[in-house]
C-alpha atoms as a PDB file:
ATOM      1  CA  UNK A   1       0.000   0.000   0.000  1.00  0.00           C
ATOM      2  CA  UNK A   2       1.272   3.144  -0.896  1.00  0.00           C
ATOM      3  CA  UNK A   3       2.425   5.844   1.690  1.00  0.00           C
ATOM      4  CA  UNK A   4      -0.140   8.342   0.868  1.00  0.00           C
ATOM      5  CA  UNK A   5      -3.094   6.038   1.806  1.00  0.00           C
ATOM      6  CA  UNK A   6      -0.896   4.133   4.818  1.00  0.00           C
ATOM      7  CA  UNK A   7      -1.346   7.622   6.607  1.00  0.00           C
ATOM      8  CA  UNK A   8      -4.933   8.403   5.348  1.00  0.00           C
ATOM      9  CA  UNK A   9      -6.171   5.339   6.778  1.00  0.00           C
ATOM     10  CA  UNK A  10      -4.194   6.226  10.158  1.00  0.00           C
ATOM     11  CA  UNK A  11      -6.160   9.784  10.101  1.00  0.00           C
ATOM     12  CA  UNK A  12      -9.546   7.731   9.267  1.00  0.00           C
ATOM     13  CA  UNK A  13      -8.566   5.595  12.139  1.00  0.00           C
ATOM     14  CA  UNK A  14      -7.947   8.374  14.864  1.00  0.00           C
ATOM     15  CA  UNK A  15      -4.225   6.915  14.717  1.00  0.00           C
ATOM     16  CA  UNK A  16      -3.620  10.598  13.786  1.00  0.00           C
ATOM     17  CA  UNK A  17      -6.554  12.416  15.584  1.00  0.00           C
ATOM     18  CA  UNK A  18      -8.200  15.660  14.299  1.00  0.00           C
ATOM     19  CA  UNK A  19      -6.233  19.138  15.189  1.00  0.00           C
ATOM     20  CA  UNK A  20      -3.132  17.505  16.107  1.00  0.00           C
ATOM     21  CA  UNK A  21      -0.006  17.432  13.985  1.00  0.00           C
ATOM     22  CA  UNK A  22       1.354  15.218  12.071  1.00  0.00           C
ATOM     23  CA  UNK A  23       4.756  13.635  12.910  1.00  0.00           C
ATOM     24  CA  UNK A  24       7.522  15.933  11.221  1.00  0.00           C
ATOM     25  CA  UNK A  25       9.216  14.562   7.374  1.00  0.00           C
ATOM     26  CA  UNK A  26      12.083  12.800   8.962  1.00  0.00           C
ATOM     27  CA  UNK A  27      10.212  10.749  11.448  1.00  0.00           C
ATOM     28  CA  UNK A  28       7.687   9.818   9.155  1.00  0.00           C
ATOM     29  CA  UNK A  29      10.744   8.939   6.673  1.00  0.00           C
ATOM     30  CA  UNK A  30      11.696   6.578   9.303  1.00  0.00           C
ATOM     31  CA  UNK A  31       8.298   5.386  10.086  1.00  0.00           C
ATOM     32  CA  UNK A  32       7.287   4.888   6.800  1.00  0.00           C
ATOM     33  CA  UNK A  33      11.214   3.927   5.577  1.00  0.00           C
ATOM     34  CA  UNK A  34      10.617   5.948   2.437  1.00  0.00           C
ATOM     35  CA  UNK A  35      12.567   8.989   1.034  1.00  0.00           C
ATOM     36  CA  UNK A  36      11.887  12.443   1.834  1.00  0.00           C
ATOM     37  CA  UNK A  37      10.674  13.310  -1.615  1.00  0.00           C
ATOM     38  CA  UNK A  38       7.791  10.259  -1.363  1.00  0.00           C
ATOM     39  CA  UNK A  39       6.635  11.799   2.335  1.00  0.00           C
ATOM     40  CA  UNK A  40       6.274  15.048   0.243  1.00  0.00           C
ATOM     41  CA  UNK A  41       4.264  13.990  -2.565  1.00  0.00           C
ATOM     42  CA  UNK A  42       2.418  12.360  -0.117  1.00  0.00           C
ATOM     43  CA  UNK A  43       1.659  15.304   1.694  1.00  0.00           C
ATOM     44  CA  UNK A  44       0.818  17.305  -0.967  1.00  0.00           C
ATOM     45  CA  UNK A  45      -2.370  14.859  -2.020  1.00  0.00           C
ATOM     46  CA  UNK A  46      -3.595  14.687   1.356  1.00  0.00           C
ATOM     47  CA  UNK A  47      -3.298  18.103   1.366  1.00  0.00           C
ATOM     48  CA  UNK A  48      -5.433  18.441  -2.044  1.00  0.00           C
ATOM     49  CA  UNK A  49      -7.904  15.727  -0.220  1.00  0.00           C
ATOM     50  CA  UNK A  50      -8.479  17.949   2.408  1.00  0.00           C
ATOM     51  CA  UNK A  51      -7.295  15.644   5.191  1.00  0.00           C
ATOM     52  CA  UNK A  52      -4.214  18.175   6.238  1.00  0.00           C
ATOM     53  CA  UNK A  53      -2.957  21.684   6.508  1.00  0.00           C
ATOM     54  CA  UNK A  54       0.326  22.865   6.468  1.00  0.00           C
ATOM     55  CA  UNK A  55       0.817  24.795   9.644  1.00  0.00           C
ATOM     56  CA  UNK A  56       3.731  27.650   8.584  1.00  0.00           C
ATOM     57  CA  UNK A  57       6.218  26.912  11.788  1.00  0.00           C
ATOM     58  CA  UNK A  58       4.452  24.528  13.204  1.00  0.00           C
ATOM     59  CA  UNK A  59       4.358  21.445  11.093  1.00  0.00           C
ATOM     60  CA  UNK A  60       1.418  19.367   9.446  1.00  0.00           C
ATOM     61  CA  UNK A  61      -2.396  19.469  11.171  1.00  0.00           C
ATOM     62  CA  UNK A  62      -5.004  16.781  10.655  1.00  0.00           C
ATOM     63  CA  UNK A  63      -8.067  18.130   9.525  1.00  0.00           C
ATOM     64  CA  UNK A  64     -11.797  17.298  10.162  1.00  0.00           C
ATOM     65  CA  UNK A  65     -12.228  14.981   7.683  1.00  0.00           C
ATOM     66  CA  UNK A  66     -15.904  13.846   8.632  1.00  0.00           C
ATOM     67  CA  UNK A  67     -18.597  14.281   5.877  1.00  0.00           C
ATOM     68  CA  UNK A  68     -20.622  16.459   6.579  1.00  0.00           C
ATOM     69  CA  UNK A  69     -24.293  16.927   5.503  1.00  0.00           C
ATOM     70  CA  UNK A  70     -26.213  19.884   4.445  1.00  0.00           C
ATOM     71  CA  UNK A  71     -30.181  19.035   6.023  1.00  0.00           C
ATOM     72  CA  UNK A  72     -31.514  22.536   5.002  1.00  0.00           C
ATOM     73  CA  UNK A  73     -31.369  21.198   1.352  1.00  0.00           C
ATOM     74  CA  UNK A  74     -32.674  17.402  -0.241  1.00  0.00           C
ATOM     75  CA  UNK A  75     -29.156  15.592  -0.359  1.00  0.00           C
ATOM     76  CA  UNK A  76     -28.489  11.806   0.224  1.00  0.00           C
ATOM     77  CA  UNK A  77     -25.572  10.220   1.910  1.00  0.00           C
ATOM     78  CA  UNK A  78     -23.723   9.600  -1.080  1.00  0.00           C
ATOM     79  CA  UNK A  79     -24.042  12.803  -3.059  1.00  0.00           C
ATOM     80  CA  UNK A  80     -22.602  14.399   0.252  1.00  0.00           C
ATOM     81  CA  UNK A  81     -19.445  11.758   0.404  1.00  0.00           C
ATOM     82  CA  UNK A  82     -18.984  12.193  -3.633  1.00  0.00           C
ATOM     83  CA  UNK A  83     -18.499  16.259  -2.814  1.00  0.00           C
ATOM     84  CA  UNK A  84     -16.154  15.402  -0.346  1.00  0.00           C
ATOM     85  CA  UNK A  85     -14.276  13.726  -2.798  1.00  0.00           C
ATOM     86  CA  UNK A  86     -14.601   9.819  -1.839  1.00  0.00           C
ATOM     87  CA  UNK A  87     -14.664   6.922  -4.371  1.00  0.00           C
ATOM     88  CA  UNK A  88     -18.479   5.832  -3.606  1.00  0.00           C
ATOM     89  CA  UNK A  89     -19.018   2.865  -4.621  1.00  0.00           C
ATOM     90  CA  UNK A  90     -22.289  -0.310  -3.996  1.00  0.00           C
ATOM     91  CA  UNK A  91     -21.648  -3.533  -2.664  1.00  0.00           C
ATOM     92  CA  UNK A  92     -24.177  -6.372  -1.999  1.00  0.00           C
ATOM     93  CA  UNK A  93     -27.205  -4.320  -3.654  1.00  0.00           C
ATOM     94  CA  UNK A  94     -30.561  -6.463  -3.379  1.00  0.00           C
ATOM     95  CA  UNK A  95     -33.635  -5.496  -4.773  1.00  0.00           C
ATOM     96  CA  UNK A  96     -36.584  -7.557  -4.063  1.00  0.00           C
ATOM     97  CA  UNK A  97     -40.794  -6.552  -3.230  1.00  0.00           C
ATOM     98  CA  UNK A  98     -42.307  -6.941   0.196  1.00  0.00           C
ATOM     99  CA  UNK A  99     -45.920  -6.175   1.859  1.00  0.00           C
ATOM    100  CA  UNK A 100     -46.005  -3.185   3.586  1.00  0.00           C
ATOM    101  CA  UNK A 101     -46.102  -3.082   6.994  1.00  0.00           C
ATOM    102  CA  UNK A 102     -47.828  -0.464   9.111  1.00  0.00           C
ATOM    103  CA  UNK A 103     -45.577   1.722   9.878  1.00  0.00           C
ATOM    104  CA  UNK A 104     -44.236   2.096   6.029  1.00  0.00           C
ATOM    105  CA  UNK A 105     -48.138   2.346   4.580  1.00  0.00           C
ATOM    106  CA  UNK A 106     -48.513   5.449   7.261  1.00  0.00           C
ATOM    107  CA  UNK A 107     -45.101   6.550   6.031  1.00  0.00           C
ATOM    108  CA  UNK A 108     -45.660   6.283   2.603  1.00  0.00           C
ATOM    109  CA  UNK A 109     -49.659   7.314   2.980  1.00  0.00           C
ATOM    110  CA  UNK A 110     -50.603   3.484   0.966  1.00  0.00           C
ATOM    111  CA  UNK A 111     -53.363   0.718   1.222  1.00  0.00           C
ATOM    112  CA  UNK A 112     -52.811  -2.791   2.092  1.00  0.00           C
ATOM    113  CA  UNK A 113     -52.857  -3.671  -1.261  1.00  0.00           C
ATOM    114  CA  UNK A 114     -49.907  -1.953  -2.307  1.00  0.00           C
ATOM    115  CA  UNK A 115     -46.634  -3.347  -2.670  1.00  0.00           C
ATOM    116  CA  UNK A 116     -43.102  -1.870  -1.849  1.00  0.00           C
ATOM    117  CA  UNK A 117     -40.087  -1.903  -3.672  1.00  0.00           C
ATOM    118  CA  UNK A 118     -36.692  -2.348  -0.893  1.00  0.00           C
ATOM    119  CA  UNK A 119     -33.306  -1.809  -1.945  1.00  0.00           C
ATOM    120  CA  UNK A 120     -30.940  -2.806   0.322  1.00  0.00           C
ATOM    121  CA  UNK A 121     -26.848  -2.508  -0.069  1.00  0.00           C
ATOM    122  CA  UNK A 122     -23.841  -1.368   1.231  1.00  0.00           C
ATOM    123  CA  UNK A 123     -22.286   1.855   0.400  1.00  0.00           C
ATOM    124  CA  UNK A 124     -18.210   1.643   0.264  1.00  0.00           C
ATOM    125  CA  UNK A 125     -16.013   4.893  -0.043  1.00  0.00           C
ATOM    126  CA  UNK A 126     -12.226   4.317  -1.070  1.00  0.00           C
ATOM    127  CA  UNK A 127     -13.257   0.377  -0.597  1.00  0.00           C
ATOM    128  CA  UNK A 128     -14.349   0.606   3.061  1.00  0.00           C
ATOM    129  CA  UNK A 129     -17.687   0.134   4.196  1.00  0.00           C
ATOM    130  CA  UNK A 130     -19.098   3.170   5.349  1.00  0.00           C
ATOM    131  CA  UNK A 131     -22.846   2.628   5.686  1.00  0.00           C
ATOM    132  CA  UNK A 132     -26.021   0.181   5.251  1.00  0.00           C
ATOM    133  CA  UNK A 133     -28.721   1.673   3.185  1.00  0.00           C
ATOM    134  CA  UNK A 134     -32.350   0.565   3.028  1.00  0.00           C
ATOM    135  CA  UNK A 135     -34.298   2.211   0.668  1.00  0.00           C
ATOM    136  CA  UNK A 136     -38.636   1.148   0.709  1.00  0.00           C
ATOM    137  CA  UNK A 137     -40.381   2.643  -2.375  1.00  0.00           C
ATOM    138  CA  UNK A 138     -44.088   2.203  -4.018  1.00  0.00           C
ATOM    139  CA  UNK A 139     -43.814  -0.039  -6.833  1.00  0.00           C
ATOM    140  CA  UNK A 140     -46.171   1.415  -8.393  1.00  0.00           C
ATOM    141  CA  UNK A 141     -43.945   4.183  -8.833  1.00  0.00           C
ATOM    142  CA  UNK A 142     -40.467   2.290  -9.807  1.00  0.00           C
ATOM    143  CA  UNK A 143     -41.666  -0.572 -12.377  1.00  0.00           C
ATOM    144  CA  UNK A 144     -38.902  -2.853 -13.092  1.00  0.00           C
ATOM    145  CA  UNK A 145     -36.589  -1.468 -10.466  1.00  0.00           C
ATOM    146  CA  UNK A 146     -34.878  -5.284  -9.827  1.00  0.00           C
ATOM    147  CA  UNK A 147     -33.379  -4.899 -13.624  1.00  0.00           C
ATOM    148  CA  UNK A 148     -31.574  -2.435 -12.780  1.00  0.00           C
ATOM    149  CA  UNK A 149     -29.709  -4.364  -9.620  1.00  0.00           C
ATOM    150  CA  UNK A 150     -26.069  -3.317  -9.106  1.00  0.00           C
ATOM    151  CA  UNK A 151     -26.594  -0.857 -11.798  1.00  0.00           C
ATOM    152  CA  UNK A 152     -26.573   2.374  -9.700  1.00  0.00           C
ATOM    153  CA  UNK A 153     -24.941   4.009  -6.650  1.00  0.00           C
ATOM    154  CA  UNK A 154     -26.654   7.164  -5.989  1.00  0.00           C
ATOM    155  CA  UNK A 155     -30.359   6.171  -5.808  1.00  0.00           C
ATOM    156  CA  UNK A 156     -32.012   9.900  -5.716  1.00  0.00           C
ATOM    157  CA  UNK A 157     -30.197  10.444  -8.936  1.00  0.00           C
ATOM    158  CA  UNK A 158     -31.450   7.522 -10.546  1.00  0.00           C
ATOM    159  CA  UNK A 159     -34.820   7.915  -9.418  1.00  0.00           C
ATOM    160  CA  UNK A 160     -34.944  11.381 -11.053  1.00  0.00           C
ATOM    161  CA  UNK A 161     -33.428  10.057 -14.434  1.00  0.00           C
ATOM    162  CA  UNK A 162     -35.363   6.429 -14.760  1.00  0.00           C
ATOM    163  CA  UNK A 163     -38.501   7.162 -13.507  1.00  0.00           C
ATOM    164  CA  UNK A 164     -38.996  11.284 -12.726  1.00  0.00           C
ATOM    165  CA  UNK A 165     -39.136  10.784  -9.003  1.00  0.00           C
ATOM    166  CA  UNK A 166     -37.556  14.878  -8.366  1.00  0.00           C
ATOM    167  CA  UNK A 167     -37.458  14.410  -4.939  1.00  0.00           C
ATOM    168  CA  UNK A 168     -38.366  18.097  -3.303  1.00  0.00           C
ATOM    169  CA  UNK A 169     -38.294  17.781   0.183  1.00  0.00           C
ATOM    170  CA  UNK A 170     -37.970  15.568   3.320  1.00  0.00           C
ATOM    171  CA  UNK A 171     -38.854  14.764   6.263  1.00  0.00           C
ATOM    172  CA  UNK A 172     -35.700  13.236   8.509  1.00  0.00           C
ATOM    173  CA  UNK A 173     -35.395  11.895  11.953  1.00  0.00           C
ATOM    174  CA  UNK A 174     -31.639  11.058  13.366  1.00  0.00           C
ATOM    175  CA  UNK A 175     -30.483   8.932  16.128  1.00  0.00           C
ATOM    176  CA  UNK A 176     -27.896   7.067  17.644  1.00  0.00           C
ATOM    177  CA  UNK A 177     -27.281   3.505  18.106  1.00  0.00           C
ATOM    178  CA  UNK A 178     -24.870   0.777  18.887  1.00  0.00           C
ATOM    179  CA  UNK A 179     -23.937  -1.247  16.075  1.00  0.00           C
ATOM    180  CA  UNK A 180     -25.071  -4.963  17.075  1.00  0.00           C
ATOM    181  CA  UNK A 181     -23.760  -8.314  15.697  1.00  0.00           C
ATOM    182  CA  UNK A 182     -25.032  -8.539  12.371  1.00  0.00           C
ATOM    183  CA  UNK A 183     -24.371  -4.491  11.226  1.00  0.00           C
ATOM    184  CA  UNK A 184     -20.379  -4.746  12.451  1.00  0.00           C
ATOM    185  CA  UNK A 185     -19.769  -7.644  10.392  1.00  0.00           C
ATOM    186  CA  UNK A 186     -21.107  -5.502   7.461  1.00  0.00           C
ATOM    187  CA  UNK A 187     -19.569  -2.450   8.427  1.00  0.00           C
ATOM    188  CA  UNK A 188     -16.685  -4.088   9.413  1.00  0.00           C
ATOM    189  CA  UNK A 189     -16.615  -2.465  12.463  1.00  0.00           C
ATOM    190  CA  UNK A 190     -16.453  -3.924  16.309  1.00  0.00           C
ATOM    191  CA  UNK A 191     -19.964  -4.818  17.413  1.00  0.00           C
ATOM    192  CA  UNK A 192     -20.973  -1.400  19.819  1.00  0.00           C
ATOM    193  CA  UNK A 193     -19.502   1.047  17.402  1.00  0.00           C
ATOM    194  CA  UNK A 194     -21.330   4.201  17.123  1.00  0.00           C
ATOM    195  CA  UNK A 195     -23.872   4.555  14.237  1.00  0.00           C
ATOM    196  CA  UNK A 196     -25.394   7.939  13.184  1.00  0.00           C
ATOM    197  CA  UNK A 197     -28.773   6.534  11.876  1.00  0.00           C
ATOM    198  CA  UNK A 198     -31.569   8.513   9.423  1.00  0.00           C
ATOM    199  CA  UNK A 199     -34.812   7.553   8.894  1.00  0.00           C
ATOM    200  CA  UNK A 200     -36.132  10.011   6.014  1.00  0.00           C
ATOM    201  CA  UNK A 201     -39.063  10.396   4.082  1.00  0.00           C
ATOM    202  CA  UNK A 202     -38.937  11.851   0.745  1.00  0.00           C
ATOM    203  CA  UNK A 203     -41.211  13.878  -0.926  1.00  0.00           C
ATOM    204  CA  UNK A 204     -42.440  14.980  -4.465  1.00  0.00           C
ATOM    205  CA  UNK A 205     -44.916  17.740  -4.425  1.00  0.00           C
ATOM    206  CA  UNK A 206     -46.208  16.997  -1.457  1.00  0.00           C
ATOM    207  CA  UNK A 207     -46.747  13.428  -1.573  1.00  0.00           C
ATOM    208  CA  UNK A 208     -44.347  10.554  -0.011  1.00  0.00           C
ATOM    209  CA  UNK A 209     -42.248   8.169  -2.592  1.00  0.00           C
ATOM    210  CA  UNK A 210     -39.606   7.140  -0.327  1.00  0.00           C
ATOM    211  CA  UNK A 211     -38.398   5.652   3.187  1.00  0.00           C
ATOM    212  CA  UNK A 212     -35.183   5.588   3.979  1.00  0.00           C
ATOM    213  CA  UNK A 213     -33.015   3.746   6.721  1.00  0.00           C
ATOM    214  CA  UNK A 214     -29.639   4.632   6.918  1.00  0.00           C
ATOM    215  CA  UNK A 215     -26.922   3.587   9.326  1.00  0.00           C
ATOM    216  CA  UNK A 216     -23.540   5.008   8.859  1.00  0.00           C
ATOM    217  CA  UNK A 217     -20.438   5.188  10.764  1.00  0.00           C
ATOM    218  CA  UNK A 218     -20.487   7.227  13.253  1.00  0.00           C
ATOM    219  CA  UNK A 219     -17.171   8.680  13.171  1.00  0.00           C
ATOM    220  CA  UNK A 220     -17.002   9.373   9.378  1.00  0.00           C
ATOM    221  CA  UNK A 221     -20.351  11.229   9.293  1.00  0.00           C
ATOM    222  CA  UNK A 222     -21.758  14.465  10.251  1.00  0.00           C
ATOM    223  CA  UNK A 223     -25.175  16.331  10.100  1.00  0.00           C
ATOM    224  CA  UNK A 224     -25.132  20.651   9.731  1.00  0.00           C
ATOM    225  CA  UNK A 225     -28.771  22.327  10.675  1.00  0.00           C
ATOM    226  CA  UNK A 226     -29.083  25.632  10.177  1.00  0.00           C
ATOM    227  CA  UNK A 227     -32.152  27.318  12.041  1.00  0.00           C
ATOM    228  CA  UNK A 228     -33.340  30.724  11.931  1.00  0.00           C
ATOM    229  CA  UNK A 229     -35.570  32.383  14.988  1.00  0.00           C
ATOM    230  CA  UNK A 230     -36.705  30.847  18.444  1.00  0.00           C
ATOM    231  CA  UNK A 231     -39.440  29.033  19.530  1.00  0.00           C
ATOM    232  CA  UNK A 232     -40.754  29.108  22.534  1.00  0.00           C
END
């Protein structure tokens, strides 16, 4: 593995935490047993990536380099890691129909009769799992959706260009969990990590075509609110 993503990952890890400096060139020559030149180049892309700053005089400071997402506008998870500049990529994608249960026909305002489309997978960025994504959709409004298995990452984007779903506005609540058994072997994460979780539903016009259930790592993720006046 190449120097430049030996020390990313140690940043990603906390090896390196956030605000603290980086060790200086020659130790991480020595660490690394690579030439002064390499650490620079090095540097220099992690730099570009936003995961450093050159301090003038002091040396080299990790940065905060959580995602973090805008919830005053319509965004999903993986448009906000692809602005950040991560390799997002889908593993394990399954698409298959289910009944409805309660709480998704009050969700997504349907009968009994109706079916729902769930697309499950797991969203990678630079090859590491990052988060589990379930996705519950009308049929009715995404015919066909199981052809299309494997053949998409960002599912807002698709929806909009296969089937005119322009998503307009949403309707998100966020906790916190532990990850249990099952979730840290697909994260690949120790079971009791820290998930930021999202259950959203999306909007068009005024009428719901999408749950969501997201569980991301907690420590790679970030939510920004903006709120204007008090109430009281």
């Amino acid at each position: 593995m190449a120097v430049h993503d030996l020390i990313k990952k140690r940043i990603q890890d906390g090896t390196y935490p956030v605000l603290e400096l980086l060790p200086t060139e020659p130790e991480l020559e020595k660490i690394y047993k690579v030439s002064r030149t390499t650490i620079r180049s090095a540097m220099e892309l992690l730099k570009e990536e936003g995961f450093v700053e050159v301090k003038q005089g002091r040396g080299t400071m990790v940065l905060d380099h959580r995602t973090i997402q805008d919830l005053n506008k319509v965004t999903s998870v993986t448009e906000s890691l692809r602005r950040k500049g991560y390799d997002v990529r889908t593993k394990s994608m399954y698409i298959d129909i289910i009944p409805a249960n309660d709480k998704l026909l009050k969700e997504l305002n349907l009968s009994t009769d109706d079916s729902i489309t769930r697309v499950q997978r797991i969203q990678l960025i630079d090859e590491n799992p990052i988060a589990i994504m379930r996705n519950y959709i009308p049929t009715s409004l995404v015919p066909g959706l199981m052809q299309f298995t494997n053949k998409f990452s960002g599912l807002y984007q698709f929806l909009e260009e296969h089937y005119d779903l322009q998503i307009d506005s949403a309707h998100d609540k966020i906790f916190a969990k532990s990850a249990d058994f099952a979730e840290s072997e697909m994260l690949n994460v120790p079971p009791g990590t820290a998930l930021l979780c999202i259950r959203r539903i999306c909007y068009k016009n005024g009428n719901p075509v999408c749950v969501d259930d997201v569980c991301i790592i907690g420590d790679q993720y970030e939510l920004a609110i903006s709120t204007n006046g008090r109430y009281k």
